[in-house]
Protein backbone atom coordinates (compact mmCIF):
# COMPACT_ATOMS: atom_id res chain seq x y z
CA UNK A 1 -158.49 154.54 94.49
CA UNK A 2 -157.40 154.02 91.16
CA UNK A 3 -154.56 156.79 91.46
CA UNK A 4 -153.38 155.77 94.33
CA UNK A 5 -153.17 151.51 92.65
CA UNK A 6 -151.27 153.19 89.24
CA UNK A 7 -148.70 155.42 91.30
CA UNK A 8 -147.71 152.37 93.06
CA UNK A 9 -148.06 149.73 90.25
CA UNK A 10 -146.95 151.52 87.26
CA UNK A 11 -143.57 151.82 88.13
CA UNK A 12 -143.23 148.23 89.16
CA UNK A 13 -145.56 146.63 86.15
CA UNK A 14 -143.35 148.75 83.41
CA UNK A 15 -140.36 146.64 83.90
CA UNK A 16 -142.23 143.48 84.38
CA UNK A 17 -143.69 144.21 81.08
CA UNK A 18 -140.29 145.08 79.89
CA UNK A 19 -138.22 142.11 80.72
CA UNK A 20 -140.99 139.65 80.09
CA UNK A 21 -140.47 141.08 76.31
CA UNK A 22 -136.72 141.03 76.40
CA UNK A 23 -136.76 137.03 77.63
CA UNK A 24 -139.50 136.32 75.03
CA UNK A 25 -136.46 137.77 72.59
CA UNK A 26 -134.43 135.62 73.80
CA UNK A 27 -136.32 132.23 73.69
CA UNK A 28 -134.81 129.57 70.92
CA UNK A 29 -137.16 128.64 67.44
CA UNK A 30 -137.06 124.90 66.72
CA UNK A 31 -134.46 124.64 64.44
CA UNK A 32 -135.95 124.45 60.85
CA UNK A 33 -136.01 120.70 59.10
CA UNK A 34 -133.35 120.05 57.16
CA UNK A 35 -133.68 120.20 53.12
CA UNK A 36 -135.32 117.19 51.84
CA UNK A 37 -133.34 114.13 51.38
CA UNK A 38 -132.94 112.82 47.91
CA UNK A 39 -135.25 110.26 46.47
CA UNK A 40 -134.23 107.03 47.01
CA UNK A 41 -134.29 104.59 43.68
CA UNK A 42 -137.10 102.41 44.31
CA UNK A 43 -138.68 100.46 41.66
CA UNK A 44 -140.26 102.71 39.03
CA UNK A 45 -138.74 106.12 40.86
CA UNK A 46 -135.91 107.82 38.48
CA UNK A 47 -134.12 110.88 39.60
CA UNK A 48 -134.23 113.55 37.44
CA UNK A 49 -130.80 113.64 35.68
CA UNK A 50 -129.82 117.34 36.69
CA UNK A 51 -129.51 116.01 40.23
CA UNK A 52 -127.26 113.21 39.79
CA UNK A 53 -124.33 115.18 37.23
CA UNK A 54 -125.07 118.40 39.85
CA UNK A 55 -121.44 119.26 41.02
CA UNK A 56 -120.91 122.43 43.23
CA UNK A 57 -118.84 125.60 41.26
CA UNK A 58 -115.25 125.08 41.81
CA UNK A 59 -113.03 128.38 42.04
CA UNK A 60 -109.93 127.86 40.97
CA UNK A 61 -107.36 128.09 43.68
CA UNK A 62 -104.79 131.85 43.73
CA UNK A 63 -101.83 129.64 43.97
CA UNK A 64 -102.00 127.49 41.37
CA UNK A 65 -102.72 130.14 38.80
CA UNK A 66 -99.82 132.51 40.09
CA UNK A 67 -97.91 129.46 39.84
CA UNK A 68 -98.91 128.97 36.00
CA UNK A 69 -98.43 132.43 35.54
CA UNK A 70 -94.48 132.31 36.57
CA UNK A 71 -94.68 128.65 34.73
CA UNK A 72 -95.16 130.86 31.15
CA UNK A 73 -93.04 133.53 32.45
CA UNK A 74 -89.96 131.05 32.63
CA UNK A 75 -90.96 129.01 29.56
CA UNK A 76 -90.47 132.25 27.36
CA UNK A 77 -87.06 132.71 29.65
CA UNK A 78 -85.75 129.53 28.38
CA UNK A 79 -86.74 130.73 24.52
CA UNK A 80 -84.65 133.89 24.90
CA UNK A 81 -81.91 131.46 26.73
CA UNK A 82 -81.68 132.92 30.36
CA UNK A 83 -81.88 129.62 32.36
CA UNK A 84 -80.66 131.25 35.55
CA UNK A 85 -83.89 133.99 35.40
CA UNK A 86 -86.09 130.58 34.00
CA UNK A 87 -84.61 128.68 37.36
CA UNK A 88 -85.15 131.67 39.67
CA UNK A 89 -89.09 132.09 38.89
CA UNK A 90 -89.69 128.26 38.56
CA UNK A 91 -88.42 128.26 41.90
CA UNK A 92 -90.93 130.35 43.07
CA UNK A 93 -93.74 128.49 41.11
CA UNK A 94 -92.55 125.34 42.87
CA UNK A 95 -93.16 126.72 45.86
CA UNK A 96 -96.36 127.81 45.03
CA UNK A 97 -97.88 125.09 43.78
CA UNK A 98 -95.72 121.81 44.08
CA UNK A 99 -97.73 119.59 42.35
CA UNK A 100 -97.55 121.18 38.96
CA UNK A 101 -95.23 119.25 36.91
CA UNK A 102 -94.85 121.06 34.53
CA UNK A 103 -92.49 123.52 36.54
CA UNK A 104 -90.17 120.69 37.03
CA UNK A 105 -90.17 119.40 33.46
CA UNK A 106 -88.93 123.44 32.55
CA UNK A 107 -86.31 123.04 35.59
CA UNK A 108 -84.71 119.90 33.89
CA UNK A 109 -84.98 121.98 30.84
CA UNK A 110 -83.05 125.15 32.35
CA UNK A 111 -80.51 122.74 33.96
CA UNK A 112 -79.56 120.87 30.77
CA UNK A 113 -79.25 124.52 28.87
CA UNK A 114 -76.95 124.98 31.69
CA UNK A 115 -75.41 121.61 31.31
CA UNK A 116 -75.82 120.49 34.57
CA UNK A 117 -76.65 116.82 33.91
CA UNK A 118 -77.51 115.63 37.69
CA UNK A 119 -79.62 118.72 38.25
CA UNK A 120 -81.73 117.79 35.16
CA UNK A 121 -82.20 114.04 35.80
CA UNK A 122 -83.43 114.75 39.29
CA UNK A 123 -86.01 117.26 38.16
CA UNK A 124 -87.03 114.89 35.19
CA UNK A 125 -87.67 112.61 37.31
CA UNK A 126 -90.31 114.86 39.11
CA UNK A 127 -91.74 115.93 36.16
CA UNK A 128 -92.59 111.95 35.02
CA UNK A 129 -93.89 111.33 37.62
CA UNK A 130 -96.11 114.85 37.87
CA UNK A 131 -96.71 114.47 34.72
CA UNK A 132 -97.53 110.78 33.70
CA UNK A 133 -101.96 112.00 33.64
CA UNK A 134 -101.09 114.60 31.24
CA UNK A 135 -102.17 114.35 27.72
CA UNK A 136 -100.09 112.73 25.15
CA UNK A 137 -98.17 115.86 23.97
CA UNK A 138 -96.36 115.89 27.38
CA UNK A 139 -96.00 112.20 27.92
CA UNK A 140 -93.99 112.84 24.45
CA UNK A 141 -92.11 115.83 25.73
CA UNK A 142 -91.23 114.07 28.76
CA UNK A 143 -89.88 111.22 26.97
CA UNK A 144 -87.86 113.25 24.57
CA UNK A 145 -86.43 114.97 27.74
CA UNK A 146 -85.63 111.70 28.89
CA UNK A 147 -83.25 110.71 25.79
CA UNK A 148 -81.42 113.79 25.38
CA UNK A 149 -80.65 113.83 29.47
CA UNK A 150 -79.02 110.18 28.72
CA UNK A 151 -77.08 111.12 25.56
CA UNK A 152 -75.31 113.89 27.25
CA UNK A 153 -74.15 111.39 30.51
């Protein structure tokens, strides 16, 4: 009797057992809870200090620092007095990064070695106004910019 119940049951029970694993496989885990919340500042609680000045790592962004890269390029440029070259690769820094003001401050720069007066107020202009959190050194640089652009109108 029992040969006759496995012929007949085997082949059916084998896939049973099968799929009944594969669905198990698929069932869903709870989702697991959610890091601990940060102690609130009750009376006589203090958070550690690590946890409050914790800021995540920061990586510096490709176009900005391609964009300082062709910045120093066309700084030495305008030392060895090729504005047009200087104007070319600021150009392309601009575009990279267009918040750098620094790249407009060495466009006026390259425009009044060219003596194109319009040119270099409109790009001083950027650069002031890019440029007004910088540190002192370029506020002064700026406003030395500034003075020779209206002594050559």
């Amino acid at each position: 009797m029992w040969k006759s119940f496995s012929r007949y049951v085997r082949p059916v029970l084998g896939p049973l057992v099968l799929m009944g694993l594969v669905l198990a496989g698929c069932t869903t885990l709870p989702a697991p809870e959610s890091s601990p919340s940060r102690p609130s500042r009750e009376a006589g609680q203090v958070v550690p200090p690590a946890e409050e000045t914790a800021k995540p790592i920061v990586k510096p962004d490709p176009h900005a620092l391609t964009s300082l890269r062709l910045t120093e390029q066309a700084r030495r440029c305008l030392e060895s007095r090729r504005p047009d070259e200087a104007i070319r690769v600021l150009e392309r820094a601009v575009n990279l990064d267009p918040n750098n003001g620094r790249n407009f401050y060495y466009l006026a720069e390259a425009w009044l070695m060219k003596d194109v007066i319009g040119q270099a107020r409109e790009f001083h202009r950027l650069a002031d106004i890019y440029l007004s959190g910088e540190d002192a050194s370029w506020k002064k640089k700026v406003k030395r910019q500034k003075k020779r652009i209206a002594e050559m109108n």
